[in-house]
C-alpha atoms as a PDB file:
ATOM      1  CA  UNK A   1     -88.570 153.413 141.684  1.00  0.00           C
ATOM      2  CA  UNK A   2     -88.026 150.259 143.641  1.00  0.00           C
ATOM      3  CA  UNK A   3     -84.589 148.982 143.251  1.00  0.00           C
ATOM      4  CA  UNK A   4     -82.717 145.533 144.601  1.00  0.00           C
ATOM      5  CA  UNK A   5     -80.865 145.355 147.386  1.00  0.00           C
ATOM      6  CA  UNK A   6     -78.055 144.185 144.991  1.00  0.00           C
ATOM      7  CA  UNK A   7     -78.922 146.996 142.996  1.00  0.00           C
ATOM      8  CA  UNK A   8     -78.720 149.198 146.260  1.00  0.00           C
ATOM      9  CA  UNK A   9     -74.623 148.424 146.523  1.00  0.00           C
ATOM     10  CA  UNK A  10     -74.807 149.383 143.008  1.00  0.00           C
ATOM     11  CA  UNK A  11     -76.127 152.757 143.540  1.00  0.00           C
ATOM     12  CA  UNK A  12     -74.616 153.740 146.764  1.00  0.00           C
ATOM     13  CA  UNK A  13     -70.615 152.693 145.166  1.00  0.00           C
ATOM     14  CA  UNK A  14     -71.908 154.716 141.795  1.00  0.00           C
ATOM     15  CA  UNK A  15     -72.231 157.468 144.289  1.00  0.00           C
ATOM     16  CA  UNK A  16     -69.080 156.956 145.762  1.00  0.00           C
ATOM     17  CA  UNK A  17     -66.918 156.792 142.268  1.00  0.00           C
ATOM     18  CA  UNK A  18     -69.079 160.133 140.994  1.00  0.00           C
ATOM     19  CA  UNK A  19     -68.197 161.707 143.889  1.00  0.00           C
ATOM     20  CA  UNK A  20     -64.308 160.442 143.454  1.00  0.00           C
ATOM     21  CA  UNK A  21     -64.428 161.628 139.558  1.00  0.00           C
ATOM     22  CA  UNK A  22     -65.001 164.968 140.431  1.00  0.00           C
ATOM     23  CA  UNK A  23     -62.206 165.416 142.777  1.00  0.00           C
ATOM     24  CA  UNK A  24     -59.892 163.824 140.328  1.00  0.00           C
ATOM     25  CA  UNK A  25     -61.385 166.188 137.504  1.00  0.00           C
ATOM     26  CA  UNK A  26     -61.619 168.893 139.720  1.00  0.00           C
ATOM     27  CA  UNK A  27     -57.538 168.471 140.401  1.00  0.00           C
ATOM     28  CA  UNK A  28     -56.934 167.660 136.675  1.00  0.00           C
ATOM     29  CA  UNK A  29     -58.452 170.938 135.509  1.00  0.00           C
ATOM     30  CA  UNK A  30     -56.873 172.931 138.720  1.00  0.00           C
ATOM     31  CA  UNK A  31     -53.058 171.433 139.650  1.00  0.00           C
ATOM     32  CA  UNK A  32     -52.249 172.013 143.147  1.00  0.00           C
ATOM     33  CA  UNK A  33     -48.827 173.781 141.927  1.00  0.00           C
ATOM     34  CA  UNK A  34     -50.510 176.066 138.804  1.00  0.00           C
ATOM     35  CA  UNK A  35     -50.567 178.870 141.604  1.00  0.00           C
ATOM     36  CA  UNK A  36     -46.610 178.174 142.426  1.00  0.00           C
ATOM     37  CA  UNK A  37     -46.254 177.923 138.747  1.00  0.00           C
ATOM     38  CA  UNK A  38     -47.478 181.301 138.224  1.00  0.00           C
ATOM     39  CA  UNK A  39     -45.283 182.966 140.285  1.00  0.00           C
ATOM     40  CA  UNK A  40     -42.058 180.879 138.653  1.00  0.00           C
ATOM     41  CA  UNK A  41     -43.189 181.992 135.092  1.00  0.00           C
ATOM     42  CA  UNK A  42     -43.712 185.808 136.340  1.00  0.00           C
ATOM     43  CA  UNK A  43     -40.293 185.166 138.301  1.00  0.00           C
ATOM     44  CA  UNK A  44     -38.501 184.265 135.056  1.00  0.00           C
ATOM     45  CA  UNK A  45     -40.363 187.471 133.240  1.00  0.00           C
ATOM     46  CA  UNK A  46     -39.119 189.496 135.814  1.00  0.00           C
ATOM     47  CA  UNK A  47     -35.503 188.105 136.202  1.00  0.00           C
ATOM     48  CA  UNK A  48     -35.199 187.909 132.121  1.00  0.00           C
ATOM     49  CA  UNK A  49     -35.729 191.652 132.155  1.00  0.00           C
ATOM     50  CA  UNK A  50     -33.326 191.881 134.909  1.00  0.00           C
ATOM     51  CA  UNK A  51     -30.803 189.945 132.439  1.00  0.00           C
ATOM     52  CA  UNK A  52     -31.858 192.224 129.612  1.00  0.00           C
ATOM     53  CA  UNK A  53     -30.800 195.170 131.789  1.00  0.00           C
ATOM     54  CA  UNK A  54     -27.716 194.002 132.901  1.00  0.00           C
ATOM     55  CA  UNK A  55     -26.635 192.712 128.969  1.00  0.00           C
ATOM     56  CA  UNK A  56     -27.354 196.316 127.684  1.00  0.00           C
ATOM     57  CA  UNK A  57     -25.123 197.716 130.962  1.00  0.00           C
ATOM     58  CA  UNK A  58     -22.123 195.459 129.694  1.00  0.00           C
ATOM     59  CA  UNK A  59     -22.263 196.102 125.864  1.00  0.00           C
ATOM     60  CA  UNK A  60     -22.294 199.323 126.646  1.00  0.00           C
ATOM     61  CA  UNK A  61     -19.184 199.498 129.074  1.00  0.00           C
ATOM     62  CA  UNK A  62     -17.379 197.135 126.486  1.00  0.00           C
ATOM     63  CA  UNK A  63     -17.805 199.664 123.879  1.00  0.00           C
ATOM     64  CA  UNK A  64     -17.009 202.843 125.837  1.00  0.00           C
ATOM     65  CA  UNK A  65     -13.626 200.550 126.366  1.00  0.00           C
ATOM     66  CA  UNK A  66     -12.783 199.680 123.130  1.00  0.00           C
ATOM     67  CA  UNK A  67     -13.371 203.473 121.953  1.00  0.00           C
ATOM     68  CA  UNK A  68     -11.423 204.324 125.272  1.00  0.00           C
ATOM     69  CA  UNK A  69      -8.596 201.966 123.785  1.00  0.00           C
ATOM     70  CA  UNK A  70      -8.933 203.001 120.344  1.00  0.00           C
ATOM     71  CA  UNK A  71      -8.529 206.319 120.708  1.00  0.00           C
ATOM     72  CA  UNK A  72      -5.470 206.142 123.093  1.00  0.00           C
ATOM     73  CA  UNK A  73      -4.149 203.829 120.197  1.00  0.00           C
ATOM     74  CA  UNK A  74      -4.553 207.183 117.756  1.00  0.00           C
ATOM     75  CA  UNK A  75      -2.816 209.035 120.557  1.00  0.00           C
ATOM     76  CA  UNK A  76       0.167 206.881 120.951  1.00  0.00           C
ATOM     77  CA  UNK A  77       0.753 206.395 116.985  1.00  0.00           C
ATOM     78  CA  UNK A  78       0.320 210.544 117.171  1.00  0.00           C
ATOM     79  CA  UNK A  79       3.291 210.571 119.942  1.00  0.00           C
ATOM     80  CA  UNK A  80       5.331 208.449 117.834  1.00  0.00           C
ATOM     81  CA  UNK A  81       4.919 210.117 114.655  1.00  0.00           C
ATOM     82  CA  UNK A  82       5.809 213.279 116.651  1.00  0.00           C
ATOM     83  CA  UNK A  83       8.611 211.952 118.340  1.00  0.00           C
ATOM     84  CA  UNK A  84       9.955 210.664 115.170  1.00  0.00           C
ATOM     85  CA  UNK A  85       9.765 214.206 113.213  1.00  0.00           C
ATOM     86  CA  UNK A  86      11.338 215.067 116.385  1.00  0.00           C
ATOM     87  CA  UNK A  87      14.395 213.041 116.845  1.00  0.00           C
ATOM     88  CA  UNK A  88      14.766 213.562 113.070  1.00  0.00           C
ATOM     89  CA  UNK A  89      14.532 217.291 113.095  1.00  0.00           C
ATOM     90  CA  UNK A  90      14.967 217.743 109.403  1.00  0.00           C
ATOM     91  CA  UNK A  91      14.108 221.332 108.014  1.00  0.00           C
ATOM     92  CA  UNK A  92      12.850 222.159 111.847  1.00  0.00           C
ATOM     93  CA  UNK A  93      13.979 225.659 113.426  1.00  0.00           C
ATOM     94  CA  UNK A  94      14.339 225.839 117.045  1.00  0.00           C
ATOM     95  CA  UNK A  95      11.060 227.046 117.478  1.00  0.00           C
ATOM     96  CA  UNK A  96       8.985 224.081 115.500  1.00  0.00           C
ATOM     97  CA  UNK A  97      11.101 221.594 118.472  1.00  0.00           C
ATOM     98  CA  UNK A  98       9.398 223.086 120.930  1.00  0.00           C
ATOM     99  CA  UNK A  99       6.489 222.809 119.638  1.00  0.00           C
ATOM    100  CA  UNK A 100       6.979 219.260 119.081  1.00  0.00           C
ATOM    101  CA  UNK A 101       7.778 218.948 122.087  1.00  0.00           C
ATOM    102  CA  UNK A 102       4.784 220.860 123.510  1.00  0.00           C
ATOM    103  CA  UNK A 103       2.596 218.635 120.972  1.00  0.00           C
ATOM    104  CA  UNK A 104       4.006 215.343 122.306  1.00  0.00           C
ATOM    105  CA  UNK A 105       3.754 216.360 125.885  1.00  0.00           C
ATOM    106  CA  UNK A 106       0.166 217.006 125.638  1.00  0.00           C
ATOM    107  CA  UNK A 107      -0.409 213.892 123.520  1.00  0.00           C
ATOM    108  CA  UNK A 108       0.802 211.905 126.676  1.00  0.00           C
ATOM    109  CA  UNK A 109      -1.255 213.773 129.274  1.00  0.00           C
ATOM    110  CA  UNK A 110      -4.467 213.065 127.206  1.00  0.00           C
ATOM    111  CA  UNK A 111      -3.459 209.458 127.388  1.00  0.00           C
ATOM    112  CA  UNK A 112      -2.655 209.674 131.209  1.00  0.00           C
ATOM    113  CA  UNK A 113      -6.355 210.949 131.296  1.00  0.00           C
ATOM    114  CA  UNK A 114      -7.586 208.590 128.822  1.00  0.00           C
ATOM    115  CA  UNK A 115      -5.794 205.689 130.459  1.00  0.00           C
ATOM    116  CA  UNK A 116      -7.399 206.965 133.942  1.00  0.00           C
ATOM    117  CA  UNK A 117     -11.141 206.938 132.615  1.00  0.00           C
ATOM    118  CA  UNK A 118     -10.180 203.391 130.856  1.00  0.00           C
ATOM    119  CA  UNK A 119      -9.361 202.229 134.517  1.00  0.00           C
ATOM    120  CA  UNK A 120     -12.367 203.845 135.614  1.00  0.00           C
ATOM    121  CA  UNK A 121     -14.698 202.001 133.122  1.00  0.00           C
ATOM    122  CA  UNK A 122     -12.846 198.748 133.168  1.00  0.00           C
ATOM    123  CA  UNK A 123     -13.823 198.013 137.132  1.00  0.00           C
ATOM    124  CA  UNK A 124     -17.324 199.435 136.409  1.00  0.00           C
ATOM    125  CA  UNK A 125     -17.047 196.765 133.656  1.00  0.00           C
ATOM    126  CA  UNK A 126     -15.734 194.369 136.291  1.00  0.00           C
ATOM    127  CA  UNK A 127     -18.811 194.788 138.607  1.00  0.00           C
ATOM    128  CA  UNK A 128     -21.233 194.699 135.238  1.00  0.00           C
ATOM    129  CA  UNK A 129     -20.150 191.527 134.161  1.00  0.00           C
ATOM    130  CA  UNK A 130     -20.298 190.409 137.529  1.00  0.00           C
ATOM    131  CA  UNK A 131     -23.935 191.236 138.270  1.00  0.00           C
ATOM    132  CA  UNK A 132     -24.859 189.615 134.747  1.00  0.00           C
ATOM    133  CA  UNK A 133     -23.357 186.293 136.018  1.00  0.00           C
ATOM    134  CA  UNK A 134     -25.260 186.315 139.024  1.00  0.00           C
ATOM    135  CA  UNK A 135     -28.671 187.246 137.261  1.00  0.00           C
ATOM    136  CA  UNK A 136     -28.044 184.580 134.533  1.00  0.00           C
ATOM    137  CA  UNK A 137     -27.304 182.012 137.257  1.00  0.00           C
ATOM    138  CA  UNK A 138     -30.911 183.271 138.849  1.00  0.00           C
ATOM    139  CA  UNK A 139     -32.307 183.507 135.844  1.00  0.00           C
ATOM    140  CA  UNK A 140     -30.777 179.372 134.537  1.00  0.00           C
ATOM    141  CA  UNK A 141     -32.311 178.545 138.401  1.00  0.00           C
ATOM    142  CA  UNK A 142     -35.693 179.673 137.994  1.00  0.00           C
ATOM    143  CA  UNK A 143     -35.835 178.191 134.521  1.00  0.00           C
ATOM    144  CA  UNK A 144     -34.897 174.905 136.232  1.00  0.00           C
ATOM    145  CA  UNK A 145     -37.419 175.331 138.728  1.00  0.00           C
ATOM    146  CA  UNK A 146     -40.420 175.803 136.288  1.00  0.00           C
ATOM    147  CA  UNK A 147     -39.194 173.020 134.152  1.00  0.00           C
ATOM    148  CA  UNK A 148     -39.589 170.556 136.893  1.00  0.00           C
ATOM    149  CA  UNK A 149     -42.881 171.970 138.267  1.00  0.00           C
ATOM    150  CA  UNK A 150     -44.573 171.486 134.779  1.00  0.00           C
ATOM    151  CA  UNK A 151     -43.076 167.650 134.141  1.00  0.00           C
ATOM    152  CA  UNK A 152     -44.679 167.333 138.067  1.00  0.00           C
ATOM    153  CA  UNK A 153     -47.612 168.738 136.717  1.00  0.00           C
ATOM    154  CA  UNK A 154     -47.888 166.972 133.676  1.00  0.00           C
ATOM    155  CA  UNK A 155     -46.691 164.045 135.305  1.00  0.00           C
ATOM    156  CA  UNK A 156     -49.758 164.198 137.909  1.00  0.00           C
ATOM    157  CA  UNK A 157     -51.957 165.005 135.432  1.00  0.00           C
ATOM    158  CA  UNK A 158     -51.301 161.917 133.480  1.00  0.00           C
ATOM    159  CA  UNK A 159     -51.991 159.949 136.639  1.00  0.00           C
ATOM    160  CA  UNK A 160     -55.453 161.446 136.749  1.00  0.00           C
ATOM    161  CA  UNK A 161     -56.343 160.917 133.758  1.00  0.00           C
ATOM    162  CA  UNK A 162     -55.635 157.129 134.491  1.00  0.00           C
ATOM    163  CA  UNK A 163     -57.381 157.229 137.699  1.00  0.00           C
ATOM    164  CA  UNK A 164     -60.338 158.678 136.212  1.00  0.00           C
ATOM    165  CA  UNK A 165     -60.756 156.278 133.264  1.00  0.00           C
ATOM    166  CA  UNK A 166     -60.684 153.561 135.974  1.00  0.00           C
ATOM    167  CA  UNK A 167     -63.671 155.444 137.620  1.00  0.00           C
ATOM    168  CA  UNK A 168     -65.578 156.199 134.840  1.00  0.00           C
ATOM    169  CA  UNK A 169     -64.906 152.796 133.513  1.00  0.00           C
ATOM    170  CA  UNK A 170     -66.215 151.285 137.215  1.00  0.00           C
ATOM    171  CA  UNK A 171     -69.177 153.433 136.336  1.00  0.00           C
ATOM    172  CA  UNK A 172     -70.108 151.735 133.211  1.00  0.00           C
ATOM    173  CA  UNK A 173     -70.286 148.750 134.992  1.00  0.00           C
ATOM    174  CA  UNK A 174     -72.227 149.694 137.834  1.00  0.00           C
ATOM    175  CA  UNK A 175     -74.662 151.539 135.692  1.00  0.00           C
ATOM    176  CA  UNK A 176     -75.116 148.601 133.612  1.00  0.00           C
ATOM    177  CA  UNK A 177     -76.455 146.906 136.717  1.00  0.00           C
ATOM    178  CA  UNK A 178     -79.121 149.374 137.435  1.00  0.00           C
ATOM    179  CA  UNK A 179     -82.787 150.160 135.699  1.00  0.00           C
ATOM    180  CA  UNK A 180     -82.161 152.598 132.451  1.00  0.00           C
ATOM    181  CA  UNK A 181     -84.429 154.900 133.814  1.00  0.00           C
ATOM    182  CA  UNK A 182     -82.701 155.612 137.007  1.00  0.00           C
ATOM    183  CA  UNK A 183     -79.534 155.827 135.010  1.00  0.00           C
ATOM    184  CA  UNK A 184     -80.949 158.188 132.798  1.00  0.00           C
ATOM    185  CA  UNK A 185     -82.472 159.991 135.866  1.00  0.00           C
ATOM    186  CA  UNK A 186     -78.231 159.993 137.076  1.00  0.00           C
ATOM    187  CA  UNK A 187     -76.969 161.281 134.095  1.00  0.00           C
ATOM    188  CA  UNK A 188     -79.415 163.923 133.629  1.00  0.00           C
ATOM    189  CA  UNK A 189     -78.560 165.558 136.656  1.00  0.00           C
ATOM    190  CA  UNK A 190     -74.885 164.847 136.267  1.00  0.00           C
ATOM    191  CA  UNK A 191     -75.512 167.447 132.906  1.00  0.00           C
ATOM    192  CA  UNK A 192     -76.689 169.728 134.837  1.00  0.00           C
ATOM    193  CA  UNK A 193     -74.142 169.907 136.957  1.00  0.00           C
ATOM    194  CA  UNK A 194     -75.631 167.650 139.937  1.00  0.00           C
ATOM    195  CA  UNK A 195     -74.013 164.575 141.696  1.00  0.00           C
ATOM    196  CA  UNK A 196     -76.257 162.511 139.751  1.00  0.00           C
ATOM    197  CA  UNK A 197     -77.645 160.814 142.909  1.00  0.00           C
ATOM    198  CA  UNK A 198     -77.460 161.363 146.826  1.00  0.00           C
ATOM    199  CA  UNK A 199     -77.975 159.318 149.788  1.00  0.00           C
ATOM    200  CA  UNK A 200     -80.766 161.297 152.051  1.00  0.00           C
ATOM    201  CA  UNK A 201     -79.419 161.608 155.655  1.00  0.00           C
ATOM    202  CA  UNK A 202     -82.343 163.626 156.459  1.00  0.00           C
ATOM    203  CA  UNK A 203     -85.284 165.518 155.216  1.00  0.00           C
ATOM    204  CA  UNK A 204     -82.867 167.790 153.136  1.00  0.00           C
ATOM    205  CA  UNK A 205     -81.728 166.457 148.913  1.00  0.00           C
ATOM    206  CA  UNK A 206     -78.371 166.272 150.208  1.00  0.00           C
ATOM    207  CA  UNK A 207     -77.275 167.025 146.426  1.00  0.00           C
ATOM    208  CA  UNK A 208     -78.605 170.606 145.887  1.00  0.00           C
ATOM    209  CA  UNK A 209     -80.133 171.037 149.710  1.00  0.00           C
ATOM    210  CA  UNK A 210     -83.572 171.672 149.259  1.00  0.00           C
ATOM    211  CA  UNK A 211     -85.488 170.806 151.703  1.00  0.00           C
ATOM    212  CA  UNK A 212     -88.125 167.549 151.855  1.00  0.00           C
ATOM    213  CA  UNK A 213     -91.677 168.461 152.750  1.00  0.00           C
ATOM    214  CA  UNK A 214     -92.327 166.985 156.054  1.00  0.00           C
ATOM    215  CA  UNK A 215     -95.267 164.360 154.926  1.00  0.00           C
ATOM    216  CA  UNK A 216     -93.245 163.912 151.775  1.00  0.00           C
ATOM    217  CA  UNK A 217     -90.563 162.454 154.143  1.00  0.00           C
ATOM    218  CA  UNK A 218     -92.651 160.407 156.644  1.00  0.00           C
ATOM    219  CA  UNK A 219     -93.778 158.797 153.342  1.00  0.00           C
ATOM    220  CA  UNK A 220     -90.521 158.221 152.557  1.00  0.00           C
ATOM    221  CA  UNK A 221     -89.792 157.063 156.283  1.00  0.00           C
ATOM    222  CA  UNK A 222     -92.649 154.401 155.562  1.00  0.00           C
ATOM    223  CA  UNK A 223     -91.328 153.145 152.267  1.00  0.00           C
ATOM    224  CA  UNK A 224     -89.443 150.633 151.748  1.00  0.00           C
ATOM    225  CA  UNK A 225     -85.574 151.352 152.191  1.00  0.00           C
ATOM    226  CA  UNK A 226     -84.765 149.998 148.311  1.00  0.00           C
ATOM    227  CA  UNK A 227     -86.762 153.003 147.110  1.00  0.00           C
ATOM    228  CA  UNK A 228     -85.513 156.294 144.859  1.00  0.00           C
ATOM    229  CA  UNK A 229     -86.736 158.745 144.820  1.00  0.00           C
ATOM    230  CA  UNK A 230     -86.416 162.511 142.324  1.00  0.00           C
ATOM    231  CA  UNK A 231     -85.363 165.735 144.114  1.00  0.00           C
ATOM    232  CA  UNK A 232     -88.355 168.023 143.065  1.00  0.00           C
ATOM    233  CA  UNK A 233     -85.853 170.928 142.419  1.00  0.00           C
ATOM    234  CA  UNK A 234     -82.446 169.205 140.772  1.00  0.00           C
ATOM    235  CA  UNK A 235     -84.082 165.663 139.871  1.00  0.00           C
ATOM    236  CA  UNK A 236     -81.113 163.751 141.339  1.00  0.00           C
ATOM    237  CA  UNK A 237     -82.082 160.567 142.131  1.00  0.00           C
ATOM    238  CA  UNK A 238     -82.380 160.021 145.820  1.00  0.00           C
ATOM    239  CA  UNK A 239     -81.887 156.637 148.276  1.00  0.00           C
ATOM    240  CA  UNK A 240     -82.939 156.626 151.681  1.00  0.00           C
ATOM    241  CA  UNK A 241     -79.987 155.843 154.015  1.00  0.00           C
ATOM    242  CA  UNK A 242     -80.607 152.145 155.089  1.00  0.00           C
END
């Protein structure tokens, strides 16, 4: 099909802004940060559990220390009760004061050893709380960190779109200015996955790369420069380079 050389600029910027429209669509269906993303959202999985871990390891000191305290609490009332019957010694013979006395004095080592183990758990504690601090600070960080990667993503994503409205837009307009059945030709191939149209640098459809029969491009040579042409195996449309 013989096209004007007004027509020509047509085609060739059509070209251009298809070729433009898939890089933009290609980048708004495949965000230069999605793979950076990924690892931030497995991050966070990975850190959460970490936080998970480190909640269970508290609760569970904090209860071993409030049994710990509770039951040196049931000690200590036992050591006063004791002591009181003692001091009191009402109806006791010699031999029920020592006993008392034996009673008490073992009351008080189990809370010496009670008290010791209480230490013991309390810095454990210490060091558990600690570590959950610094995971939920890594944890709050990473959080962060994907929150403002998906508003950039978003955020570029929302420019694309723009940018290719604009295009497909300018290609409205440009198609309007060419025959219907070229742009029909165009769109065809664009279905299928094509460019739509390609400028021929050579005897090669520089859209799908199949290669131009040698007297099938002299003839081409010899026509006139305004003419397109049909790629026998993707039916782009074609345009000599001028």
């Amino acid at each position: 099909m013989l096209i004007t050389a007004d027509q020509r600029q047509s085609l060739e910027t059509l070209i251009e802004l298809a070729a433009r429209g898939r890089a933009l669509r290609h980048e708004h269906d495949n965000p230069k940060d999605a793979g950076a993303l990924a690892e931030l959202v497995a991050k966070h999985k990975e850190v959460a559990a970490r936080k998970t871990s480190a909640a269970e390891a508290v609760e569970t000191l904090r209860a071993q220390v409030a049994e710990l305290s509770e039951t040196i609490e049931k000690q200590n009332r036992l050591i006063e009760k004791k002591t009181a019957e003692l001091n009191a010694g009402t109806g006791l013979t010699s031999r029920d004061l020592v006993t008392l006395q034996d009673e008490i004095a073992g009351h008080g080592d189990r809370v010496a050893e009670l008290e010791e183990t209480e230490l013991g758990v309390m810095e454990e504690l210490e060091t558990a709380e600690a570590a959950l601090t610094e995971v939920e600070a890594s944890l709050a960080e990473v959080t962060a960190a994907g929150r403002a990667m998906q508003a950039s993503i978003k955020e570029r994503k929302t420019e694309l779109a723009a940018e290719l409205r604009e295009v497909e837009e300018s290609a409205q307009t440009l198609k309007a200015e060419l025959p219907d059945g070229l742009v029909r030709q165009f769109e065809h191939n664009v279905g299928q996955g094509g460019p739509g149209a390609a400028i021929l640098t050579g005897p090669n459809c520089q859209a799908c790369g199949q290669e131009i029969s040698g007297m099938t491009w002299k003839g081409m040579l010899g026509n006139d420069v305004n003419e397109t042409y049909e790629c026998e195996e993707c039916e782009a449309v074609l345009l000599r380079r001028g």
